[in-house]
N, C-alpha and C. Protein backbone atom coordinates (compact mmCIF):
# COMPACT_ATOMS: atom_id res chain seq x y z
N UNK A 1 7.14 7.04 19.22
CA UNK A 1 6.34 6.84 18.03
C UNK A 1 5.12 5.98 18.33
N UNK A 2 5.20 5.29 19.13
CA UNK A 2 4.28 4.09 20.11
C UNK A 2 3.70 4.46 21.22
N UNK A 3 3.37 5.37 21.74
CA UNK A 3 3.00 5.85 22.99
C UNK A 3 2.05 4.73 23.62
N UNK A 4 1.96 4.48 24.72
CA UNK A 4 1.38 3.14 25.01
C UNK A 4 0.23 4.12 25.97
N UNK A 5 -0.10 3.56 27.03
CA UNK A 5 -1.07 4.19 28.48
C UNK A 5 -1.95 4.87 28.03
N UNK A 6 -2.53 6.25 28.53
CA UNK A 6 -3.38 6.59 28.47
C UNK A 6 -3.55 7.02 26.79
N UNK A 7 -2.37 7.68 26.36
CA UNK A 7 -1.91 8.44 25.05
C UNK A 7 -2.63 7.36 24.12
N UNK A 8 -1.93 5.71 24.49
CA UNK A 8 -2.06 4.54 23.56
C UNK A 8 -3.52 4.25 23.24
N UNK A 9 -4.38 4.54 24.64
CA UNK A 9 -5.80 4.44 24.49
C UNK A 9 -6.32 5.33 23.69
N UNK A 10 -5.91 6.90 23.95
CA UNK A 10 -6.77 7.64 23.04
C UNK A 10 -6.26 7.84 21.70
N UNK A 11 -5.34 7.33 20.82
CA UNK A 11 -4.95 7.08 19.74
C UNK A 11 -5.77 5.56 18.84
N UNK A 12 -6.29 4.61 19.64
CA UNK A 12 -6.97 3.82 19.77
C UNK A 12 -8.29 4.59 19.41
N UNK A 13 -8.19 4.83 20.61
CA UNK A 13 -10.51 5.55 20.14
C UNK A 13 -10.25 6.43 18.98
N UNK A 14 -9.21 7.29 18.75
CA UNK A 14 -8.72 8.20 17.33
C UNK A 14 -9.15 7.31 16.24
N UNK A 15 -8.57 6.18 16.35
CA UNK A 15 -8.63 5.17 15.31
C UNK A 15 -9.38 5.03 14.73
N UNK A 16 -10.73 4.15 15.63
CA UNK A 16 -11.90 3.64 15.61
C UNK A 16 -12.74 4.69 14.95
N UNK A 17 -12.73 6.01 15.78
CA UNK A 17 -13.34 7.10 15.21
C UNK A 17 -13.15 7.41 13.90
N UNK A 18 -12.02 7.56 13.18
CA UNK A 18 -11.84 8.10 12.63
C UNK A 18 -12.38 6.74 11.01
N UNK A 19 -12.16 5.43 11.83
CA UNK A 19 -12.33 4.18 10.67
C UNK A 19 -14.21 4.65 10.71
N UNK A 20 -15.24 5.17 12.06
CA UNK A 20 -16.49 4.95 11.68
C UNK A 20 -16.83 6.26 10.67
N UNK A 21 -15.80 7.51 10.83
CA UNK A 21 -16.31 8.29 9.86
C UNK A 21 -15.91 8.20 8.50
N UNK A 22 -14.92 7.15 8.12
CA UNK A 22 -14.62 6.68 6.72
C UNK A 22 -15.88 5.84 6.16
N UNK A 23 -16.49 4.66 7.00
CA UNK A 23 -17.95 4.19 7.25
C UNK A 23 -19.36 5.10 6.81
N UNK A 24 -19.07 6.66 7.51
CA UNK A 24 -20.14 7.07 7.23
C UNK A 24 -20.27 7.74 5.48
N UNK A 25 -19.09 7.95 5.36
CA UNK A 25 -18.95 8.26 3.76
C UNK A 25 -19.34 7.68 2.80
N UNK A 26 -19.60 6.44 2.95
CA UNK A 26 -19.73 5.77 1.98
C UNK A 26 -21.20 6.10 1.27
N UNK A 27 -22.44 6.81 1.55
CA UNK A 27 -23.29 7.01 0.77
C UNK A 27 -22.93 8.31 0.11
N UNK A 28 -22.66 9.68 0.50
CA UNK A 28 -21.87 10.43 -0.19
C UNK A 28 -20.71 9.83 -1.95
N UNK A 29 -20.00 9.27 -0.71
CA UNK A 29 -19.01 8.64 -2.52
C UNK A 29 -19.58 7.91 -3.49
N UNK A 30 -20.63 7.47 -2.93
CA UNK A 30 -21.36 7.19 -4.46
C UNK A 30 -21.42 7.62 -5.32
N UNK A 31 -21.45 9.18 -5.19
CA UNK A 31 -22.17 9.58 -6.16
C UNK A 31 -20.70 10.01 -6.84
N UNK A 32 -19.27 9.85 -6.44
CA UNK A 32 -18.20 9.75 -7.21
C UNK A 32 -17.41 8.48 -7.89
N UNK A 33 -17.88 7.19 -7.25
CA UNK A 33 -17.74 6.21 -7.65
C UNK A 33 -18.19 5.11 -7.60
N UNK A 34 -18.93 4.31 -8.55
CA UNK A 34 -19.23 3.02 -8.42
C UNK A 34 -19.93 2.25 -6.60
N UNK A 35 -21.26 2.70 -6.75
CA UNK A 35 -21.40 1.85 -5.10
C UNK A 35 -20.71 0.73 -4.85
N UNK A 36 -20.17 -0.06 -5.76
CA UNK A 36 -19.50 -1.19 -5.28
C UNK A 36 -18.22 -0.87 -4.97
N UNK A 37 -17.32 -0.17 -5.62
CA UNK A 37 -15.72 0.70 -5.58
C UNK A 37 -16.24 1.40 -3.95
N UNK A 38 -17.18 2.17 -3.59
CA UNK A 38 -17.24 3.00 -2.47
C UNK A 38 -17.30 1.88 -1.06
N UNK A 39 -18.15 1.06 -1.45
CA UNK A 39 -18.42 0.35 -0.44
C UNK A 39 -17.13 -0.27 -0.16
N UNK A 40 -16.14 -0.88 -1.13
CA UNK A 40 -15.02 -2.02 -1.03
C UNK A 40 -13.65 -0.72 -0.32
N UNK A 41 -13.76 0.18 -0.57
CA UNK A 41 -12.77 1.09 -1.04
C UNK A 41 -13.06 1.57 0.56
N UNK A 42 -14.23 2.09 1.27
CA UNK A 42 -14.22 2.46 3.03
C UNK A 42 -14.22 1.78 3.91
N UNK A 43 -14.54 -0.17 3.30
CA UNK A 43 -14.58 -1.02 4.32
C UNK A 43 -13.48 -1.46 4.29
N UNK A 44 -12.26 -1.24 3.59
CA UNK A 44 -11.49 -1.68 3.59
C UNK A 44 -10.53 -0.80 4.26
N UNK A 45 -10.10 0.32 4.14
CA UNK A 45 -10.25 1.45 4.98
C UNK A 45 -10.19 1.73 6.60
N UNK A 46 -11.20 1.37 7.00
CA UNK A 46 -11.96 1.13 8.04
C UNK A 46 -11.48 -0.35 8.83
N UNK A 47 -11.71 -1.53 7.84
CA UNK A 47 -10.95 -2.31 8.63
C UNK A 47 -9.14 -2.56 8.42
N UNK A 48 -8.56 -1.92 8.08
CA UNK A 48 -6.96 -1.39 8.28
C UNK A 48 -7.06 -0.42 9.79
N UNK A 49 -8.01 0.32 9.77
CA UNK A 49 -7.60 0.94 11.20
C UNK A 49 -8.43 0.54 11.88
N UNK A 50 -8.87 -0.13 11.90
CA UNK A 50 -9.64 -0.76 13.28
C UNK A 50 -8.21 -1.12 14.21
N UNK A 51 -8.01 -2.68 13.86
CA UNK A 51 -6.76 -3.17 14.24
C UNK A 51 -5.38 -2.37 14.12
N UNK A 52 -5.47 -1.31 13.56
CA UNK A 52 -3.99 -0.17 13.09
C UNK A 52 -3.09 -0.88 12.19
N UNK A 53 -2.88 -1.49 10.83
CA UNK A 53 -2.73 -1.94 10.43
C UNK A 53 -2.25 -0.75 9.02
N UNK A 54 -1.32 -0.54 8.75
CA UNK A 54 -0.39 0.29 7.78
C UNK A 54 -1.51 1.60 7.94
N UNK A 55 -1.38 2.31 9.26
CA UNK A 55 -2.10 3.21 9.86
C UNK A 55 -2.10 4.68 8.79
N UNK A 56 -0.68 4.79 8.70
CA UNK A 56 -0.64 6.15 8.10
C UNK A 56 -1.13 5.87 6.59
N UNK A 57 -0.88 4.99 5.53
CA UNK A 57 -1.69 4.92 4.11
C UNK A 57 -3.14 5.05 4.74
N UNK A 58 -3.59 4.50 5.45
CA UNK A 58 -5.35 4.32 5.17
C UNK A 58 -5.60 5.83 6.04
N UNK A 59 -4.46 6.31 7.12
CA UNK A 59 -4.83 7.59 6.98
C UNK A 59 -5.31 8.65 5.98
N UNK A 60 -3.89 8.59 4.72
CA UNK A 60 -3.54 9.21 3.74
C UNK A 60 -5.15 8.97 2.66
N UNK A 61 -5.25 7.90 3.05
CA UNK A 61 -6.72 7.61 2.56
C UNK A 61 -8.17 8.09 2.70
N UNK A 62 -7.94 8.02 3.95
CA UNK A 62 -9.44 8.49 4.17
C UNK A 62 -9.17 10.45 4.43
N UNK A 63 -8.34 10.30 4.46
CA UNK A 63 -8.24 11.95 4.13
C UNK A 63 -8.48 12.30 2.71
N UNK A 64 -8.20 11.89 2.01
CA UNK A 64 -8.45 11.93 0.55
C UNK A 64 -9.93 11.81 0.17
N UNK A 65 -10.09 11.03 0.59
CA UNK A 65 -11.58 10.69 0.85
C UNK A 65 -12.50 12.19 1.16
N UNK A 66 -12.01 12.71 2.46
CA UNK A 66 -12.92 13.19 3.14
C UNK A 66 -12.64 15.05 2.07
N UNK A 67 -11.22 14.94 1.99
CA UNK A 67 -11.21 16.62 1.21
C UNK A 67 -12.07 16.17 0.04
N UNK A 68 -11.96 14.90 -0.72
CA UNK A 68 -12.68 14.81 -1.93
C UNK A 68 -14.00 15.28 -1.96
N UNK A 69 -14.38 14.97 -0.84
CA UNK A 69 -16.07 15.14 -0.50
C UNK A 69 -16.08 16.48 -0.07
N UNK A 70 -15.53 17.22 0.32
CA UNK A 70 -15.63 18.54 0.78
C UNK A 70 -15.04 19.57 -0.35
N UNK A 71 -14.52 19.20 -1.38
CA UNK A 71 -14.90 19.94 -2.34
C UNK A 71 -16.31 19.85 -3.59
N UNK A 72 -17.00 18.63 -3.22
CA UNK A 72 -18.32 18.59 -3.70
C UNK A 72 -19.10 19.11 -2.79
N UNK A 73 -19.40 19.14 -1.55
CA UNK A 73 -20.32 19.90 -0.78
C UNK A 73 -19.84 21.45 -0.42
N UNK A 74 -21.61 21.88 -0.16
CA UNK A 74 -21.30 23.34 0.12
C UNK A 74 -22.27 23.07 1.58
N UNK A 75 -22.29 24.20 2.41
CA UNK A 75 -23.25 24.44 3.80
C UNK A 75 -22.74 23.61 4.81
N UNK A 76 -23.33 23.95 5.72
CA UNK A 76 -23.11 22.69 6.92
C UNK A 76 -22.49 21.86 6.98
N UNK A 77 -23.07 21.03 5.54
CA UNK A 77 -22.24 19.47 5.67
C UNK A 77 -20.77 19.49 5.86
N UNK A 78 -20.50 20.82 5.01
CA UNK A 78 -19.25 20.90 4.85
C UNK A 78 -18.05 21.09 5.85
N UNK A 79 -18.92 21.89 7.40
CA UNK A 79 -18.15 21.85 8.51
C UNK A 79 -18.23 20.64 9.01
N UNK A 80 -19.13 19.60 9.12
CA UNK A 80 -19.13 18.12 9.81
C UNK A 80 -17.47 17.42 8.74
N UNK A 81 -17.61 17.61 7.40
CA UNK A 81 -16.25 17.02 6.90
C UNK A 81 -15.08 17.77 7.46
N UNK A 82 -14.76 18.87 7.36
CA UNK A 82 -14.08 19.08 8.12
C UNK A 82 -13.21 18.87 8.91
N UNK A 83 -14.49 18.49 10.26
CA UNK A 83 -13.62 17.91 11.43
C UNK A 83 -13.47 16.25 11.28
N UNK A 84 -13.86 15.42 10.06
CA UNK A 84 -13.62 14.42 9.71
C UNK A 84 -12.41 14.33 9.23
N UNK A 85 -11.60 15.39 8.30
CA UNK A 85 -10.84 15.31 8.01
C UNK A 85 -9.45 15.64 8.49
N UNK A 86 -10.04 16.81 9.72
CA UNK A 86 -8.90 17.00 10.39
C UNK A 86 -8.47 15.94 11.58
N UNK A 87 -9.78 14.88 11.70
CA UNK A 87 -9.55 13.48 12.62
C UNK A 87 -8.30 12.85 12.21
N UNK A 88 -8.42 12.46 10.90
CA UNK A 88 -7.58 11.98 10.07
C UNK A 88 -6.45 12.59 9.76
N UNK A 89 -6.12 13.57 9.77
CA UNK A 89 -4.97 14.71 9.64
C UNK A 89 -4.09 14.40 11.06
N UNK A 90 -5.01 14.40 12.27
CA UNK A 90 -4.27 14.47 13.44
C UNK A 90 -3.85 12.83 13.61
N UNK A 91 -4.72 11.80 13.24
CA UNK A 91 -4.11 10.59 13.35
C UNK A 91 -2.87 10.24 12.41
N UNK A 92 -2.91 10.60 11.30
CA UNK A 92 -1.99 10.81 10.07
C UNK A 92 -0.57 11.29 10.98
N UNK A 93 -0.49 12.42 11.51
CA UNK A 93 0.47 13.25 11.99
C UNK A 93 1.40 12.42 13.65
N UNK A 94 0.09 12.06 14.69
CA UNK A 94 0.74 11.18 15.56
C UNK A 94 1.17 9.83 15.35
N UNK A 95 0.28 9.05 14.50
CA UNK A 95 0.51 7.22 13.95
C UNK A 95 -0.05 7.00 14.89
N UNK A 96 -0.10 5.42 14.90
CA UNK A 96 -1.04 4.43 15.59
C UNK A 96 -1.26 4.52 16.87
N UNK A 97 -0.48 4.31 17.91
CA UNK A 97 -0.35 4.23 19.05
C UNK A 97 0.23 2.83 19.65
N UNK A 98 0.64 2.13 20.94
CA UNK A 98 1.10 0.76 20.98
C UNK A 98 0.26 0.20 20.98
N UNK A 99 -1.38 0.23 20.76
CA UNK A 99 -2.00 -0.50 21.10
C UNK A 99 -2.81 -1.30 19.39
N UNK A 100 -1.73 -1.25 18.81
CA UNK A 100 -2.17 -1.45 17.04
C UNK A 100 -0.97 -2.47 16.58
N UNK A 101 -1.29 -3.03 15.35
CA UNK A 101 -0.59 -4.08 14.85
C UNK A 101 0.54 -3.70 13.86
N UNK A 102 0.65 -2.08 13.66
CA UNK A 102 1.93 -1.14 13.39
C UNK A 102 2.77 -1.81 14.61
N UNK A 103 2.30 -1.00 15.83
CA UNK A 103 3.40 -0.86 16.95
C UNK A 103 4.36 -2.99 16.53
N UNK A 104 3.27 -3.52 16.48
CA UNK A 104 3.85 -5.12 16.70
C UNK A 104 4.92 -5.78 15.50
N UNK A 105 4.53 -5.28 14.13
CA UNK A 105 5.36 -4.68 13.60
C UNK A 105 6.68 -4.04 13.36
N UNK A 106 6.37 -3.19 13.40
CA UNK A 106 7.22 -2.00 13.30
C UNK A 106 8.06 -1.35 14.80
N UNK A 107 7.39 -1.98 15.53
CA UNK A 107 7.62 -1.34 17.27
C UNK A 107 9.28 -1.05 17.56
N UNK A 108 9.09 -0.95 18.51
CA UNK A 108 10.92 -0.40 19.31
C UNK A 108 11.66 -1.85 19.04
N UNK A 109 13.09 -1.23 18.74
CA UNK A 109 13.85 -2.83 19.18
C UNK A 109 14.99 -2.76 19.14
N UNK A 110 15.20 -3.88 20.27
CA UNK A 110 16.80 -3.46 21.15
C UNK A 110 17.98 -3.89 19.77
N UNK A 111 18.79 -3.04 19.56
CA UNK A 111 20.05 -2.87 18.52
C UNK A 111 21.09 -3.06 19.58
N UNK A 112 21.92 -3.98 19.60
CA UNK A 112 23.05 -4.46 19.67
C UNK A 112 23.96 -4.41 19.00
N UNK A 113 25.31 -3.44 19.25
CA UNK A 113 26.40 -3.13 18.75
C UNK A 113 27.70 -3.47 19.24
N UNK A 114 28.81 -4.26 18.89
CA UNK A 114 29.62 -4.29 19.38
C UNK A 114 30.81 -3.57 19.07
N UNK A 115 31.03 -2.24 19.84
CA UNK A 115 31.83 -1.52 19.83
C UNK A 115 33.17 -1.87 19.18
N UNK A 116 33.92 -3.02 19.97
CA UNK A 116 35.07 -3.31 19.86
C UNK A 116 35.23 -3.90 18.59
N UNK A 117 34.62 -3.96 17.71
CA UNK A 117 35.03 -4.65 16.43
C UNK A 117 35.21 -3.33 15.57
N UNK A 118 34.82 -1.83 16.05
CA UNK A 118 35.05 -1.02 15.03
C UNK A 118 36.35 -0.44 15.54
């Protein structure tokens, strides 16, 4: 669920990527909510996955985000959301990676059972 090494790195840059295209939304959502709600609502967003921090909600988030916007646009723009959203779809689907404050969290951990008492 934690993949660490190379996997851990590119789940990492997934991250980042995926927190700067929640970033770039924010002039788009204006025009669905409140510049102040848009601005508070992607930076906040954005900094949850920077650090990976309850990875899969702010996934669930900025996916929401991004179909929201792609049913207001038509042309072009609409293939650039897209692959914004399927960023987020694929990070959504793997989780953080070990290199996030999920894994530190939530991470592996040794369970100790003592047989002989059952």
């Amino acid at each position: 669920m934690f993949p660490a090494g190379s996997a851990g790195a590119a789940l990492l840059i997934l991250r980042l990527s995926v927190a700067g295209t929640v970033l770039l939304a924010i002039r788009p959502l204006e025009g669905l909510v409140p510049p102040a709600a848009a601005i508070a609502l992607t930076a906040t967003i954005a900094l949850a996955l920077c650090p990976g921090v309850c990875t899969p909600l702010s996934c669930a988030a900025a996916l929401l985000i991004h179909v929201g916007l792609l049913v207001r646009s038509c042309g072009l723009g609409s293939a650039v959301i897209i692959i914004h959203a399927s960023m987020a779809l694929s990070l959504l689907m793997l989780g953080p990676g070990a290199y996030s404050a999920d894994a530190r969290l939530f991470g592996r951990r040794l369970v100790l059972s003592n047989r002989d008492e059952l």
